[in-house]
Protein backbone atom coordinates (compact mmCIF):
# COMPACT_ATOMS: atom_id res chain seq x y z
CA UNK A 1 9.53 43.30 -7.97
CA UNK A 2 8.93 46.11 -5.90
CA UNK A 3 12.51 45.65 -4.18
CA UNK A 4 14.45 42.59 -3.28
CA UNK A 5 12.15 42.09 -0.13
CA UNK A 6 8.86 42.76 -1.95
CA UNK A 7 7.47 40.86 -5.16
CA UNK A 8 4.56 42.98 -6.23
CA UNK A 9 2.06 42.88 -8.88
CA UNK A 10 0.25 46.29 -9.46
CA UNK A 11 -2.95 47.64 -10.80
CA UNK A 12 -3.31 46.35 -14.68
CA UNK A 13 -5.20 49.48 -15.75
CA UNK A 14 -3.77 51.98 -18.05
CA UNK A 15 -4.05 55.48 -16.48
CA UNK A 16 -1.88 58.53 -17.36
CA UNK A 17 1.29 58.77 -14.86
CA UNK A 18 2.76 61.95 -16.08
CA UNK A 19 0.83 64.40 -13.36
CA UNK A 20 1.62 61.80 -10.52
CA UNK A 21 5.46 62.03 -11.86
CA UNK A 22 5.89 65.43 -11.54
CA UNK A 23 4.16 65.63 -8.09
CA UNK A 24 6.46 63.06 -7.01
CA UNK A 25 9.70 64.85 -8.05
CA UNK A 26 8.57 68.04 -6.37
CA UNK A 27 7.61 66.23 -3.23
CA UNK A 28 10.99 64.44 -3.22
CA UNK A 29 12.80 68.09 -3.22
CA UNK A 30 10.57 69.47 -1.14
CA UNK A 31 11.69 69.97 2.74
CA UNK A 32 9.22 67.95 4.07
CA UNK A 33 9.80 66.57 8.09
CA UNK A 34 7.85 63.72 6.96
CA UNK A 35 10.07 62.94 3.69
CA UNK A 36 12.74 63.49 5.62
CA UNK A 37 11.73 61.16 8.93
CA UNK A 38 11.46 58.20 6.35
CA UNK A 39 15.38 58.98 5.23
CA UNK A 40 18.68 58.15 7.10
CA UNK A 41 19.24 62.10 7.56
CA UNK A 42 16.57 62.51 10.19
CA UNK A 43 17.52 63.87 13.45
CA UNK A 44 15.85 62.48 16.37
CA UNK A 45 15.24 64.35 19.89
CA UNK A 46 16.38 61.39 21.97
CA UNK A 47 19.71 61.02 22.62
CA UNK A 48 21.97 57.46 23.17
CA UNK A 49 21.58 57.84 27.06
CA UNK A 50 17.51 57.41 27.32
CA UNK A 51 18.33 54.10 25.62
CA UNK A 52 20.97 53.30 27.84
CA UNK A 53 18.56 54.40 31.10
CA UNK A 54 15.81 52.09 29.82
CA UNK A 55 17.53 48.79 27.99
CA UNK A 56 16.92 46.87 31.09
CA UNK A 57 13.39 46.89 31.00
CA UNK A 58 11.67 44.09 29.84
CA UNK A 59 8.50 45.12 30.09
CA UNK A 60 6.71 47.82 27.78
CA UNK A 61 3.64 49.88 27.95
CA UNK A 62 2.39 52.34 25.11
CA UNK A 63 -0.30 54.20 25.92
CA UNK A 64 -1.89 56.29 22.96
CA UNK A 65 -4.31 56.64 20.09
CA UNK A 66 -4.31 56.66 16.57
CA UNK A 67 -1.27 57.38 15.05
CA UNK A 68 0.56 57.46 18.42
CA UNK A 69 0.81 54.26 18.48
CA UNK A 70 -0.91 52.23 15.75
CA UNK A 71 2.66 52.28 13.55
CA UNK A 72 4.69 51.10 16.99
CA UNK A 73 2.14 48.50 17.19
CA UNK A 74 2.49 47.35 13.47
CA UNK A 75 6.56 47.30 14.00
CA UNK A 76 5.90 45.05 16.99
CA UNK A 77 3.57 42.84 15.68
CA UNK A 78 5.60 42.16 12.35
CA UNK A 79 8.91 41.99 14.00
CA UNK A 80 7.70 39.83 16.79
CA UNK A 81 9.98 37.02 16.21
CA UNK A 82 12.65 39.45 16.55
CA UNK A 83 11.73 40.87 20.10
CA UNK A 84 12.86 39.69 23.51
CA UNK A 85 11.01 41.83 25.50
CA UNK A 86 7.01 42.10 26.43
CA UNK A 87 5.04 44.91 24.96
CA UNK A 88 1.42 46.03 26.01
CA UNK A 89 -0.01 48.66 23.93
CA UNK A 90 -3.07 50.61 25.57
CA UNK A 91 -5.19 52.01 22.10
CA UNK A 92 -8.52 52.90 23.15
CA UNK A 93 -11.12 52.89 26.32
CA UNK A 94 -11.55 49.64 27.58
CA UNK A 95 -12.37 49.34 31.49
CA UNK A 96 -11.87 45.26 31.14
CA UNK A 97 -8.20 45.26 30.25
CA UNK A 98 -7.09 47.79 32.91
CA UNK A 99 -4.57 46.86 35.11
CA UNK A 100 -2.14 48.33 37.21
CA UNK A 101 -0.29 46.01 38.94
CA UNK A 102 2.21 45.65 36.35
CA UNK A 103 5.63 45.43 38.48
CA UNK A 104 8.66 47.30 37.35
CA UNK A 105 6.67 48.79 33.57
CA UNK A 106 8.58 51.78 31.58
CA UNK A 107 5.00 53.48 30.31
CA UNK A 108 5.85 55.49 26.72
CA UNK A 109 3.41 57.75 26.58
CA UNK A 110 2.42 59.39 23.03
CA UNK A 111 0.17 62.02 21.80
CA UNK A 112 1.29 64.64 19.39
CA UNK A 113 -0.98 67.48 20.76
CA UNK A 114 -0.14 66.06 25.07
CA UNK A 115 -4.17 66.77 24.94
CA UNK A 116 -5.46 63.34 23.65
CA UNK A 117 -8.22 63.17 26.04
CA UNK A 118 -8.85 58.73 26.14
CA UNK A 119 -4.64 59.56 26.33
CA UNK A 120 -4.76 61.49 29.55
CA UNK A 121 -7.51 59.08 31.09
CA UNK A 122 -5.63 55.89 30.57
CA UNK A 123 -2.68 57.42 32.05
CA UNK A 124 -4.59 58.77 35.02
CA UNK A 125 -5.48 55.00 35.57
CA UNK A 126 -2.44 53.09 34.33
CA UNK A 127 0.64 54.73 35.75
CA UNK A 128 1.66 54.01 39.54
CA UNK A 129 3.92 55.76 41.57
CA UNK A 130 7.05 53.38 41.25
CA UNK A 131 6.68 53.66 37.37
CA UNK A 132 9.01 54.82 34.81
CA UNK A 133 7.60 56.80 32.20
CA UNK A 134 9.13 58.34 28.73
CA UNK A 135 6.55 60.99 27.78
CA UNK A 136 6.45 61.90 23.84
CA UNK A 137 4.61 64.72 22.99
CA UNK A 138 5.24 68.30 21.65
CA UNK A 139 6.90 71.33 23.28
CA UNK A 140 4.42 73.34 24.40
CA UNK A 141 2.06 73.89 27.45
CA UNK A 142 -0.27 70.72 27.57
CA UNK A 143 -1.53 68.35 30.09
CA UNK A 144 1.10 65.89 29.43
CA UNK A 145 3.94 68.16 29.77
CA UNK A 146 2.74 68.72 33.07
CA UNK A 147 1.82 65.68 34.09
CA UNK A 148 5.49 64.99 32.98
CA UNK A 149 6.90 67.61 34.86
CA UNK A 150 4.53 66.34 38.08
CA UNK A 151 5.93 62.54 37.59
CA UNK A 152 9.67 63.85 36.71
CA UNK A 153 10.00 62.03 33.92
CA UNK A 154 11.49 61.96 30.26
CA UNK A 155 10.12 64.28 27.94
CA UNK A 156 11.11 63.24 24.02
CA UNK A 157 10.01 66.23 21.74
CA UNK A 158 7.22 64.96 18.72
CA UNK A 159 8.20 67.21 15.94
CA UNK A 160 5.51 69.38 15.64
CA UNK A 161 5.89 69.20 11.34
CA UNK A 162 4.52 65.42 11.50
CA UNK A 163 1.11 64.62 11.95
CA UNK A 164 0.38 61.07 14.20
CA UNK A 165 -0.53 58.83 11.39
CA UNK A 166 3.04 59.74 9.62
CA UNK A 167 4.99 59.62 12.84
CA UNK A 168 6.12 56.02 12.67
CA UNK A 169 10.10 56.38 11.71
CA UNK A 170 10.27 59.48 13.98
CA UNK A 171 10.55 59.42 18.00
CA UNK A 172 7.32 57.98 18.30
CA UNK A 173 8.13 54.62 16.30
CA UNK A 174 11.80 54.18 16.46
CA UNK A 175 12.62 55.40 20.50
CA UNK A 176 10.64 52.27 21.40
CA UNK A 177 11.97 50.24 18.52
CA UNK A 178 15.33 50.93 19.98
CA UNK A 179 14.28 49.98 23.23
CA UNK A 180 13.81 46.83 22.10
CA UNK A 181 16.81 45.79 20.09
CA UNK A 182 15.54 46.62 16.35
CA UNK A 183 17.93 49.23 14.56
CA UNK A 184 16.48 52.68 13.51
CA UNK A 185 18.37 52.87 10.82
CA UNK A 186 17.36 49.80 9.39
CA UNK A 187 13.76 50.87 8.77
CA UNK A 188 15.57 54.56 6.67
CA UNK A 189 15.26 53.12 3.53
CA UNK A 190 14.33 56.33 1.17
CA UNK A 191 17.74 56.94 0.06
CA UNK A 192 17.83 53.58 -1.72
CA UNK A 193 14.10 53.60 -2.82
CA UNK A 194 13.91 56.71 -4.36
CA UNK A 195 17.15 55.36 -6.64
CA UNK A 196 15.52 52.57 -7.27
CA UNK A 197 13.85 52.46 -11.11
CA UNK A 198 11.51 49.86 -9.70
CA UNK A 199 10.08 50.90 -6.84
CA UNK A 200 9.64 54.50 -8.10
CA UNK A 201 7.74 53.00 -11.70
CA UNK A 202 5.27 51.19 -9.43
CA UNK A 203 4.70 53.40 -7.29
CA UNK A 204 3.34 56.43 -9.59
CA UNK A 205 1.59 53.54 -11.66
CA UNK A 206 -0.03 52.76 -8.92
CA UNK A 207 -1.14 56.10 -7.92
CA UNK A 208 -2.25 57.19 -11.25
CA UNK A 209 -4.26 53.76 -11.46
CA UNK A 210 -5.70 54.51 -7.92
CA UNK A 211 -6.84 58.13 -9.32
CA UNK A 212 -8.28 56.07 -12.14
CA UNK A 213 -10.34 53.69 -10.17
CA UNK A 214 -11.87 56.82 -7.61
CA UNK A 215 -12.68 58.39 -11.03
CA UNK A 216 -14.43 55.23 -12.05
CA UNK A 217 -16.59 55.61 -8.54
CA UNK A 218 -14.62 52.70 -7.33
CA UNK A 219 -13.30 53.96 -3.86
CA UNK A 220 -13.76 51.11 -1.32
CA UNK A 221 -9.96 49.76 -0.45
CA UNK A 222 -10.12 46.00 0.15
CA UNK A 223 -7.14 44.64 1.78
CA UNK A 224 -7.21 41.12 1.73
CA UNK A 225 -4.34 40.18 4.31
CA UNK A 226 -3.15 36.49 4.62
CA UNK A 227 -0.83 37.43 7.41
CA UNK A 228 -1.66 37.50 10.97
CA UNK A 229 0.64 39.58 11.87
CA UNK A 230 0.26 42.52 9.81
CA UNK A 231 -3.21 43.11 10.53
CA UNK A 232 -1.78 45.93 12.73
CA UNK A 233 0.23 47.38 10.06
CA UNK A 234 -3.05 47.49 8.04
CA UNK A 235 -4.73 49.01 11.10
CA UNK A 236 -1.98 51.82 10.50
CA UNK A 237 -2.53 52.02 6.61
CA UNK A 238 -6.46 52.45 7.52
CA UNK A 239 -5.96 55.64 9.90
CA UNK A 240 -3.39 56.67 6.83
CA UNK A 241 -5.81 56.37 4.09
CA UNK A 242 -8.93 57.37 5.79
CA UNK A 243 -7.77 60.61 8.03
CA UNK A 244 -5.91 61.82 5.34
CA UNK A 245 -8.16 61.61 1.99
CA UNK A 246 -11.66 61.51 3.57
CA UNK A 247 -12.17 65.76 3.10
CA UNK A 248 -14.44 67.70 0.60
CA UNK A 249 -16.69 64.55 -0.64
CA UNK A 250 -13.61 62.58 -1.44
CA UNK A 251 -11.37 60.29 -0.17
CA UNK A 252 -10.87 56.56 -0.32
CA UNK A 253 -12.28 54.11 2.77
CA UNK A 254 -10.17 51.29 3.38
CA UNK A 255 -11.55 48.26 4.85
CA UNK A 256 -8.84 45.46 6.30
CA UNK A 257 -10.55 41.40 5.33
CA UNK A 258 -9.00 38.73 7.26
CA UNK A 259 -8.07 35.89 4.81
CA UNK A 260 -8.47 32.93 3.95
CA UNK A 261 -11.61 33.24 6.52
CA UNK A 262 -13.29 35.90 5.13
CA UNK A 263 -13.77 33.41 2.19
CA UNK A 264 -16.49 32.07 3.86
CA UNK A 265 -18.02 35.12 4.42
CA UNK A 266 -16.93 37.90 2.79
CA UNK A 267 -15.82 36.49 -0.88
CA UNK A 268 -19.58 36.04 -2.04
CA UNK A 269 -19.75 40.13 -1.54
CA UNK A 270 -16.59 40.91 -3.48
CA UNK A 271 -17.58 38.42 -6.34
CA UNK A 272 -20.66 38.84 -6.82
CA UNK A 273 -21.87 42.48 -5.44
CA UNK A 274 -21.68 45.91 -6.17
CA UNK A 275 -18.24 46.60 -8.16
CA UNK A 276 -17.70 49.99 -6.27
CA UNK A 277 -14.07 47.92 -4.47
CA UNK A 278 -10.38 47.69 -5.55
CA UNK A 279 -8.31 45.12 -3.62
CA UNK A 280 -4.85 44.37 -1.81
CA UNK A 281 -3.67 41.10 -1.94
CA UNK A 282 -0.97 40.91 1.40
CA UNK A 283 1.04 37.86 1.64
CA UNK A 284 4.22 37.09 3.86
CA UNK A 285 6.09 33.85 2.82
CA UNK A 286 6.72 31.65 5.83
CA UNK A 287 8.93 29.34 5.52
CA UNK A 288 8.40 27.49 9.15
CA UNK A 289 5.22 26.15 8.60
CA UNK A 290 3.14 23.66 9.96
CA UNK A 291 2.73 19.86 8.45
CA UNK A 292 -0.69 18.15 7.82
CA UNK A 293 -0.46 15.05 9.83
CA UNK A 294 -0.28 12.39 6.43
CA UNK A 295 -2.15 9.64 9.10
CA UNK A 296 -5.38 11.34 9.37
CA UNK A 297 -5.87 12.34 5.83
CA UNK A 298 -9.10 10.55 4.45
CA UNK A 299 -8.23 9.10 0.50
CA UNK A 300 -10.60 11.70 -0.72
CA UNK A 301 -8.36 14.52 0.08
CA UNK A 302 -5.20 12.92 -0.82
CA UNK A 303 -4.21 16.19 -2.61
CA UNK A 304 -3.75 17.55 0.84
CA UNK A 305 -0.38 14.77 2.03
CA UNK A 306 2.89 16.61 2.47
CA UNK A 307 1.70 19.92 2.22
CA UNK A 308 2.00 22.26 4.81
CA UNK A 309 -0.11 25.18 6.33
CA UNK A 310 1.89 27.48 4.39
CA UNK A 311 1.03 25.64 1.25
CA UNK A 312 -2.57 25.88 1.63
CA UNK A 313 -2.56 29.25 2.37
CA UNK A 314 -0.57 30.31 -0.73
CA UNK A 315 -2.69 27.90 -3.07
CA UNK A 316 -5.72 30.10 -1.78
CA UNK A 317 -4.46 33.48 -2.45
CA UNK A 318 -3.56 32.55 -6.36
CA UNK A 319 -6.61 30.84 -6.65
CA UNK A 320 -8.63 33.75 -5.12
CA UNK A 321 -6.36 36.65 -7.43
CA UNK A 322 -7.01 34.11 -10.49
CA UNK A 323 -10.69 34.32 -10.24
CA UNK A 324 -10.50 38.29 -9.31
CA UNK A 325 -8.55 38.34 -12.90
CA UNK A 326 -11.60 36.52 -15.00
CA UNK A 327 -13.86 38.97 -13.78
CA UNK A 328 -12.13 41.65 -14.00
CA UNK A 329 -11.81 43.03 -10.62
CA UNK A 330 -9.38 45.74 -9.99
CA UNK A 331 -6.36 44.28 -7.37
CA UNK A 332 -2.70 44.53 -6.55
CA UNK A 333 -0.21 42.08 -4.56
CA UNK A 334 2.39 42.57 -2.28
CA UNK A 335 4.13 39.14 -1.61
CA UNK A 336 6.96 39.49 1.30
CA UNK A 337 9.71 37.61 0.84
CA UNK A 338 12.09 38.70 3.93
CA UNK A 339 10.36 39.80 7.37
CA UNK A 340 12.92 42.27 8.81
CA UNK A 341 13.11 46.08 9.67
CA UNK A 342 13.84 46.91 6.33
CA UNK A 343 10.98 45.09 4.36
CA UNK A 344 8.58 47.18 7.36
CA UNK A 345 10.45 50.79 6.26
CA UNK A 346 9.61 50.13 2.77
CA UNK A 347 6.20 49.56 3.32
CA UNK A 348 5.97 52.67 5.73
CA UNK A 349 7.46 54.57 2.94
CA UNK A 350 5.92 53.53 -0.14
CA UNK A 351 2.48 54.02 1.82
CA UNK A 352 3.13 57.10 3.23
CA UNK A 353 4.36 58.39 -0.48
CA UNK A 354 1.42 56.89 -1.97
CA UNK A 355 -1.02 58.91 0.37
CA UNK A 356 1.06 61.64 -0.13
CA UNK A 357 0.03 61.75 -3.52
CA UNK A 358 -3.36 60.67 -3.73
CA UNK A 359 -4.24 63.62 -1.76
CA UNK A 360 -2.14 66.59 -3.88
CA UNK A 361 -3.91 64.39 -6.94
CA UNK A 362 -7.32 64.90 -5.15
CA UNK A 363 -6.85 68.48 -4.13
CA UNK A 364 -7.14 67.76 -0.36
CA UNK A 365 -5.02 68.61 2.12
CA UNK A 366 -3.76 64.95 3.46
CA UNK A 367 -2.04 66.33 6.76
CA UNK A 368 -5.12 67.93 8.47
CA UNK A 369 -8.35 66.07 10.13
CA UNK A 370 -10.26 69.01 10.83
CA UNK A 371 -13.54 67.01 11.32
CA UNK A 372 -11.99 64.70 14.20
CA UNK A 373 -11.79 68.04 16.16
CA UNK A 374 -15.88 67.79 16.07
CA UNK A 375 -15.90 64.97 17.96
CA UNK A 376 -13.38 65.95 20.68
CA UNK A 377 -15.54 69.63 21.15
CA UNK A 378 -18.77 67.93 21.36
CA UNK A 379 -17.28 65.44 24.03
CA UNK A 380 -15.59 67.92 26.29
CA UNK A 381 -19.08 69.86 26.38
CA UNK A 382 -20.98 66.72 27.53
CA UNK A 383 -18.41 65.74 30.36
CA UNK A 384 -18.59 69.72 31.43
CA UNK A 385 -22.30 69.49 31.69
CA UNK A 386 -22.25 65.93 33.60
């Protein structure tokens, strides 16, 4: 057990945890904004009465990229069952899915730096006159403060100490989370993690068996999710990984496999080809599942009669970790047993600790992207020549 909400099964390579535990103890007393955004003593620059301006709306719009608005997504998407109200989450360039005749919308729009250009061109299309818009963004001269100050809207201050990608229990993750009904301080779980024996035993095993796989040359991440909806939480984890190990020749890329599908096209790869992968196993027990219809079962699958979806799903993820095991491929499982704000802040947290770590264990700096910047140069000096 990871905690009571999360059954997991970690890396079974012996690797030597006693760097990883001292890291850990100094990054717990450090004064980190992003250790601290993860904890119940956070302070957030929204107050009670943007909540109470807002609550009425029931429908939604984010409009960001990256880490503006990838962890928002993954809360909505794993909490869905929990949410009354419609979201619409604008995260990239797409002409076809433009529209702006939404009627009464609240926009949220996020971007750490208020400069993220596919940000500030989505807006210029999206937002109407009659909308309402919550801007989140840092306190300093930028487009979008201006374009706040132009619209008269609500400015919420990012903290300028956290990067995008480890914003998701700050204002940009928990203002809309409040917004629609979840509880902030439901996803704060560090207090109780970091006194939990458990969690904190895994967790440095597992980074200290991570640094032993990327020492082995093994540093393709696998997850292998067999929930639907946390592929957008894994969308999150990909940014995290990737943005904030890939520096200096290193790094880790993670790659997010749709499953059971991808056994039928994917599988034959991870069997049988190059061994350079470690895996995830992601599973979220559901208990309202699907029947098979017992009528239209043919005798030959008989096997198949009063099982549901659920079932079938389950039976493929031990068989699939089973045969990983006899070949000795490197994986760990996460099995969720409750799916609730809390189970979602102890994921947040035990991935943003882990990555964290693998990058003070890998001697990069995991809170920088300085080769994204390359991009967004090279861009602006095309469009100025156009």
């Amino acid at each position: 057990m990871l905690t009571k909400n999360i059954r997991f099964k970690n890396f079974s390579n012996k690797s030597n945890i006693s760097k990883v535990t001292k890291e850990f103890k100094k990054l717990i007393k450090s004064n980190s904004e992003i250790i601290n955004s993860l904890s119940s003593h956070y302070s957030y620059s929204f107050s009670k009465n943007i909540i109470k301006k807002y609550k009425n709306f029931f429908k939604l719009r984010v409009i960001g990229m990256g880490g503006s608005i990838l962890g928002t997504e993954a809360i909505f998407n794993f909490l869905r069952h929990k949410i009354k109200k419609n979201f619409l989450f604008i995260n990239n360039i797409n002409n076809n899915s433009m529209n702006k005749k939404e009627s009464k919308i609240l926009n949220i729009i996020v971007s750490k730096s208020g400069n993220t250009l596919e940000t500030i061109s989505n807006s210029n299309i999206l937002i109407n006159k009659n909308d309402k818009n919550i801007f989140i963004t840092e306190n300093k001269n930028s487009y979008l403060i201006n374009l706040a100050n132009k619209l008269k809207a609500d400015i919420v201050e990012h903290n300028n100490f956290i990067g995008g990608r480890y914003s998701v229990l700050s204002e940009v993750g928990m203002l809309p989370a409040e917004l629609v009904g979840l509880k902030p301080e439901k996803f704060k779980q560090l207090n109780y993690l970091i006194k939990n024996k458990k969690f904190i035993d895994n967790l440095i095993k597992n980074v200290a068996s991570t640094i032993n796989l990327i020492k082995n040359k093994k540093n393709i991440s696998v997850i292998l999710n067999y929930d639907e909806k946390s592929e957008n939480l894994f969308k999150w984890y990909q940014q995290l990984i990737a943005e904030s190990l890939g520096k200096k020749a290193k790094g880790i890329l993670p790659i997010i496999s749709t499953m059971p599908k991808d056994n039928h096209s994917l599988i034959q790869f991870y069997l049988d080809g190059p061994q350079k992968n470690f895996f995830t196993f992601f599973h979220v027990i559901n208990k309202k599942s699907i029947k098979i219809n017992n009528k239209n079962i043919l005798s030959s699958h008989n096997f198949l009669k009063n099982k549901n979806m659920e079932q079938i799903i389950y039976s493929q993820k031990l068989a699939t970790e089973k045969v990983f095991s006899k070949k000795n491929i490197p994986f760990r499982s996460f099995e969720i047993v409750k799916r609730d704000e809390k189970t979602i802040g102890e994921l947040f947290s035990f991935f943003i600790l882990e990555t964290i770590l693998l990058g003070r264990a890998l001697k990069v700096n995991p809170f920088d992207q300085p080769s994204v910047e390359l991009i967004k140069i090279e861009t602006k000096k095309i469009l100025l020549k156009q």
